[in-house]
N, C-alpha and C. Protein backbone atom coordinates (compact mmCIF):
# COMPACT_ATOMS: atom_id res chain seq x y z
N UNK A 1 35.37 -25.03 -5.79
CA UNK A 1 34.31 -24.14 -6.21
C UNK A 1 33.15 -24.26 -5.21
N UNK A 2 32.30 -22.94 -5.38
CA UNK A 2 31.33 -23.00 -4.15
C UNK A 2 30.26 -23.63 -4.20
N UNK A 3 29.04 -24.13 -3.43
CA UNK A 3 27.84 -24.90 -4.32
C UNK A 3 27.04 -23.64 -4.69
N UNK A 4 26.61 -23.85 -6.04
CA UNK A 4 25.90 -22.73 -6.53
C UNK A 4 26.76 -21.73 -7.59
N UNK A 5 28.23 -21.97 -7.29
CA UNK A 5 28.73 -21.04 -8.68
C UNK A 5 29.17 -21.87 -9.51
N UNK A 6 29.49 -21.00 -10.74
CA UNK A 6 29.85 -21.73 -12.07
C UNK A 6 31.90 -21.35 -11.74
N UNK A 7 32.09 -21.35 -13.17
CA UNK A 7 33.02 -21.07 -13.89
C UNK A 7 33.60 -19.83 -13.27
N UNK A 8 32.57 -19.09 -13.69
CA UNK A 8 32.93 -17.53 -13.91
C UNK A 8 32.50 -16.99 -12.58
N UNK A 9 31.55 -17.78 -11.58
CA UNK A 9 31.45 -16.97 -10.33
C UNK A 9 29.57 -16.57 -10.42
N UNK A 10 29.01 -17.22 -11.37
CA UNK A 10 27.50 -16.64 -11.74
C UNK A 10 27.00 -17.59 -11.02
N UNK A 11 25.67 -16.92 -10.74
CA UNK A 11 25.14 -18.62 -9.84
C UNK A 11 24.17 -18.93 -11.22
N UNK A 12 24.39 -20.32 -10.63
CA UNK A 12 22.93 -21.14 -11.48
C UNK A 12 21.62 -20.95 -11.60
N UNK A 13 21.21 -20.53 -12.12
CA UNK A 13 19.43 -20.14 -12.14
C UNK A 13 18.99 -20.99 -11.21
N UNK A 14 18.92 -22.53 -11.21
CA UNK A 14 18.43 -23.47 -10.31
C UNK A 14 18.62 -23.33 -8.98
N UNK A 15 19.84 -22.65 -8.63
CA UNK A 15 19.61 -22.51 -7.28
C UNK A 15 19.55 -20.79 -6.43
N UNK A 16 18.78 -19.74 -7.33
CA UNK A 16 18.72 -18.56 -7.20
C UNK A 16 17.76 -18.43 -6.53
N UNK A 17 17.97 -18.00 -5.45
CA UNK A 17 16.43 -17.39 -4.75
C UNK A 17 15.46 -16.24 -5.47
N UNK A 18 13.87 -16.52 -5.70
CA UNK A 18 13.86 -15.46 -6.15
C UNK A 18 13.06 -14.44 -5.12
N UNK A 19 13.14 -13.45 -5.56
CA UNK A 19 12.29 -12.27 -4.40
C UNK A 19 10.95 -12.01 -4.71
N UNK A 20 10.02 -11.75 -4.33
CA UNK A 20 8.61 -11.69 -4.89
C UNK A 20 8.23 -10.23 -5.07
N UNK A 21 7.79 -9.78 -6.37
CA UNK A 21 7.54 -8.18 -6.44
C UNK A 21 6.74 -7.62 -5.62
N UNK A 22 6.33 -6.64 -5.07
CA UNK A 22 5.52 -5.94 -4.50
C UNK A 22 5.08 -5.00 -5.11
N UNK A 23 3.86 -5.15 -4.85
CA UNK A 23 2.96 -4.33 -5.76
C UNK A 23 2.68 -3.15 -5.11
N UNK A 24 3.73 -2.52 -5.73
CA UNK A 24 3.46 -0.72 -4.76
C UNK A 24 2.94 0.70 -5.23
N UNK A 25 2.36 1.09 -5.23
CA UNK A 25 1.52 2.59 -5.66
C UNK A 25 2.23 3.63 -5.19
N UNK A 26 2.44 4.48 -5.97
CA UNK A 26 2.49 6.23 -5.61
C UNK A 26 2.06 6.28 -4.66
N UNK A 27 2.28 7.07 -3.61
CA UNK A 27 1.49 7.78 -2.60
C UNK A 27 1.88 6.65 -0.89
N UNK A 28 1.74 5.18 -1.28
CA UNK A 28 1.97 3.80 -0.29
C UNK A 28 2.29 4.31 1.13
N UNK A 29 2.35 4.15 2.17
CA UNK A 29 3.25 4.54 3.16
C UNK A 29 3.50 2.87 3.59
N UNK A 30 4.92 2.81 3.66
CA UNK A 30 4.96 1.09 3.68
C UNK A 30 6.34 1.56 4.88
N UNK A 31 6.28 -0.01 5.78
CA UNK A 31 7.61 -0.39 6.63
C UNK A 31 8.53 -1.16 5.99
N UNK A 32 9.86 -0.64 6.41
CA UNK A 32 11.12 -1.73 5.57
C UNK A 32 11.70 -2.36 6.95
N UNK A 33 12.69 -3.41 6.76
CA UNK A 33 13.00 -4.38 8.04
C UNK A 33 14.26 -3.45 8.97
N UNK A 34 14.39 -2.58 8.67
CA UNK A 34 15.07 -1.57 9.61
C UNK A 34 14.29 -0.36 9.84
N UNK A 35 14.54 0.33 10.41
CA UNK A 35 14.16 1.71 11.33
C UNK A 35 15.16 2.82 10.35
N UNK A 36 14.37 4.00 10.04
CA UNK A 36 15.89 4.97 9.52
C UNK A 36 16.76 5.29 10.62
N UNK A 37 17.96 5.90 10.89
CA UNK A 37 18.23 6.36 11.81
C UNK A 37 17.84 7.47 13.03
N UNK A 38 16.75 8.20 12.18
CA UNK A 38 16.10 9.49 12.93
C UNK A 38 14.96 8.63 13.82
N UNK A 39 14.93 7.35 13.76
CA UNK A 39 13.81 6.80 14.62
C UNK A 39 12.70 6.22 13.87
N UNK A 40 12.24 6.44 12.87
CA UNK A 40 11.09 6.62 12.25
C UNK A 40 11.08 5.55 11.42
N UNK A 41 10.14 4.08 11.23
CA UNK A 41 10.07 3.90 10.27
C UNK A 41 8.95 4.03 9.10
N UNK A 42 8.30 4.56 9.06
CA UNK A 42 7.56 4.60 7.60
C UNK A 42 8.02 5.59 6.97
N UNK A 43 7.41 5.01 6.01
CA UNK A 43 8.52 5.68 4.32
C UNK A 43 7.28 5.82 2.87
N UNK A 44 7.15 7.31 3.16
CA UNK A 44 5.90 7.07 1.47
C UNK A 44 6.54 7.14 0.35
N UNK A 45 6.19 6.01 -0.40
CA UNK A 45 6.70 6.22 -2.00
C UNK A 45 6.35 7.44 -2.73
N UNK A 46 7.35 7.72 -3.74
CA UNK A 46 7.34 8.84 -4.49
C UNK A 46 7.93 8.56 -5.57
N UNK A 47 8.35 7.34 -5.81
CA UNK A 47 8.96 6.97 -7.19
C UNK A 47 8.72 5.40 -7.27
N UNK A 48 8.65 4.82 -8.83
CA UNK A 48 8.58 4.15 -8.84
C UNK A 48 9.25 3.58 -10.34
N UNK A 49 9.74 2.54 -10.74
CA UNK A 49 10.73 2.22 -11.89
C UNK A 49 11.76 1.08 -11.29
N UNK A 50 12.69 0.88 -11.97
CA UNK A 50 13.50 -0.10 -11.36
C UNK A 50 14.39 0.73 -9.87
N UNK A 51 13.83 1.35 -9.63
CA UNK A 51 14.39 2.12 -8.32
C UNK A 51 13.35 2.48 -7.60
N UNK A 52 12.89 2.34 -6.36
CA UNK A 52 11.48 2.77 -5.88
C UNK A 52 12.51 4.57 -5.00
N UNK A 53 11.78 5.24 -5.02
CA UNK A 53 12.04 6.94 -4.32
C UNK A 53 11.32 6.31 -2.94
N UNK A 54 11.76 6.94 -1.80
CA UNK A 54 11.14 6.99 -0.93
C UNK A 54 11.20 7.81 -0.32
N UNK A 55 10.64 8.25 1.00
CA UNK A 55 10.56 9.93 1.98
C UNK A 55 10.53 9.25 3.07
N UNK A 56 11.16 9.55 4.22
CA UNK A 56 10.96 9.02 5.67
C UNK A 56 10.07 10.07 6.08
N UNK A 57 9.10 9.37 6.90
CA UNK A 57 7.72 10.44 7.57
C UNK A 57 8.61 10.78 8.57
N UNK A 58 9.34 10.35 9.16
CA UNK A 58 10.18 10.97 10.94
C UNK A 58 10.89 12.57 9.78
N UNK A 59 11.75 12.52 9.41
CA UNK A 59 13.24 13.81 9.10
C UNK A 59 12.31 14.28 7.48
N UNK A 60 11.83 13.36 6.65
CA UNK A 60 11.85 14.25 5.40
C UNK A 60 13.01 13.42 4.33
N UNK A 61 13.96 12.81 4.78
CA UNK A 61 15.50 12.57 4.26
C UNK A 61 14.72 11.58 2.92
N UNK A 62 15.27 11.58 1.89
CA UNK A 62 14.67 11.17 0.02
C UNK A 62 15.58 10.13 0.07
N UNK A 63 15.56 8.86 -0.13
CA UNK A 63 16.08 7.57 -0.43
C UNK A 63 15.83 7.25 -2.01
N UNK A 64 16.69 6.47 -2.25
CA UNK A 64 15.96 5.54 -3.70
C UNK A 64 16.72 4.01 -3.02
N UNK A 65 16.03 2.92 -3.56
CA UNK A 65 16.61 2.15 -3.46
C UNK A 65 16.40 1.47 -4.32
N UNK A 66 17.34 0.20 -5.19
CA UNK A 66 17.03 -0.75 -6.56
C UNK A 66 15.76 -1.49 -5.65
N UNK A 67 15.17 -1.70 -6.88
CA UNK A 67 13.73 -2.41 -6.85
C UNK A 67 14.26 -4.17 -5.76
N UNK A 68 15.26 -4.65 -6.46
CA UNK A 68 15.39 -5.82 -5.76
C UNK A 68 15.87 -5.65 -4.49
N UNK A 69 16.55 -4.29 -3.76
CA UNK A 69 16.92 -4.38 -2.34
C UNK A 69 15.19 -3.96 -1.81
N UNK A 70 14.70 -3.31 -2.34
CA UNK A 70 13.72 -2.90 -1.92
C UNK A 70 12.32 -4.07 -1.89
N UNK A 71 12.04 -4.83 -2.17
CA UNK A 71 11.64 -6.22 -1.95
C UNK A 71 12.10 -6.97 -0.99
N UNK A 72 13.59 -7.32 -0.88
CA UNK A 72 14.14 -7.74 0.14
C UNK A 72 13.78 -7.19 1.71
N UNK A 73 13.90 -5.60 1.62
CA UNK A 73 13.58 -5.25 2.90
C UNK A 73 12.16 -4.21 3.17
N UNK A 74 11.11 -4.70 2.27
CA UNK A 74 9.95 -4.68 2.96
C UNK A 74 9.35 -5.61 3.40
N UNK A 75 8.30 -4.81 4.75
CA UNK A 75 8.01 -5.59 5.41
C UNK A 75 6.21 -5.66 5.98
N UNK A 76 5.50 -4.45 5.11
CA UNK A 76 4.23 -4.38 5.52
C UNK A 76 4.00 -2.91 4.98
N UNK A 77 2.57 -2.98 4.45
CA UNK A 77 2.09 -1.68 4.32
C UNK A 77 1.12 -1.37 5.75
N UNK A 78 1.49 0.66 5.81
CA UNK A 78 0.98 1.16 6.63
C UNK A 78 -0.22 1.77 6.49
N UNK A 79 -0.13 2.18 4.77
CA UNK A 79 -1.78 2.95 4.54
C UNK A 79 -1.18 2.49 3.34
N UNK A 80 -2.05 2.55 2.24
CA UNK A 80 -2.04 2.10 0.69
C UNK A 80 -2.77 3.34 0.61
N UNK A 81 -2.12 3.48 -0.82
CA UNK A 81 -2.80 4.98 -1.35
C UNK A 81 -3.70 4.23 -2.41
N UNK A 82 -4.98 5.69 -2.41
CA UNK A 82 -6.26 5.56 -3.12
C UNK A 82 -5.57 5.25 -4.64
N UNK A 83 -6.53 4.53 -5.01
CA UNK A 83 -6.86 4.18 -6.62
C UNK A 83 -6.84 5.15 -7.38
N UNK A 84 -6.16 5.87 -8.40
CA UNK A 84 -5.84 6.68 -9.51
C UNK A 84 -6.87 6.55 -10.42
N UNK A 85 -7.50 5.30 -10.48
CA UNK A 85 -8.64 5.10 -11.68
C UNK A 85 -9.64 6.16 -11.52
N UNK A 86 -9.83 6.85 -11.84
CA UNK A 86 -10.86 7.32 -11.61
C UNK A 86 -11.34 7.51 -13.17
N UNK A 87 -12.83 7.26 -13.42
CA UNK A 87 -13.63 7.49 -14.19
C UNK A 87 -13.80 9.59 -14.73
N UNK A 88 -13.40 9.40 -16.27
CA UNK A 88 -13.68 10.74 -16.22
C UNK A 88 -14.62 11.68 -16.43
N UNK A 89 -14.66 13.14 -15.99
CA UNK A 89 -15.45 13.63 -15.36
C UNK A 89 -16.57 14.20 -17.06
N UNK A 90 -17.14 14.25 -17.38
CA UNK A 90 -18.28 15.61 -18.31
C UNK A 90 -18.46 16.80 -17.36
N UNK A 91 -18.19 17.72 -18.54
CA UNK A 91 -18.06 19.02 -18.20
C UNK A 91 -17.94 20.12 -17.24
């Protein structure tokens, strides 16, 4: 057996790496640890849930990726989008 699996092939909590969330906003334009293929890497969010949406700024081309690959391969924000809070308006 391998170090780290059980029985059944699960790993052990104790020796699970964990990934650290990123705290990402609507709008984000963030880098991931590859390039898309059209050349380009930044990518603005457009979704967010256990799947983040993304848009490549180079082609346009719509990605989703699971929240945990998507942790794994970011690598820096490019612009952070403005604060949504906004205080509301009278009349």
């Amino acid at each position: 057996m391998s170090v780290g699996a059980t029985k059944r092939g699960a790993i052990n909590p104790e020796d699970a790496v964990t990934v650290p969330i990123v705290p990402v906003r609507l709008g984000d334009v963030i880098r991931l640890k590859k390039p898309h293929p059209c050349g380009a890497n930044e990518w603005k969010v457009n979704k967010l849930g256990m799947d983040i949406g993304l848009t490549c700024l180079g082609c346009g081309r719509k990605v989703r990726l699971k929240r945990y690959d998507f942790d794994r391969r970011f690598r820096g924000f490019e612009r952070r989008a403005e604060d949504s809070h906004e205080p509301p308006r009278d009349g």
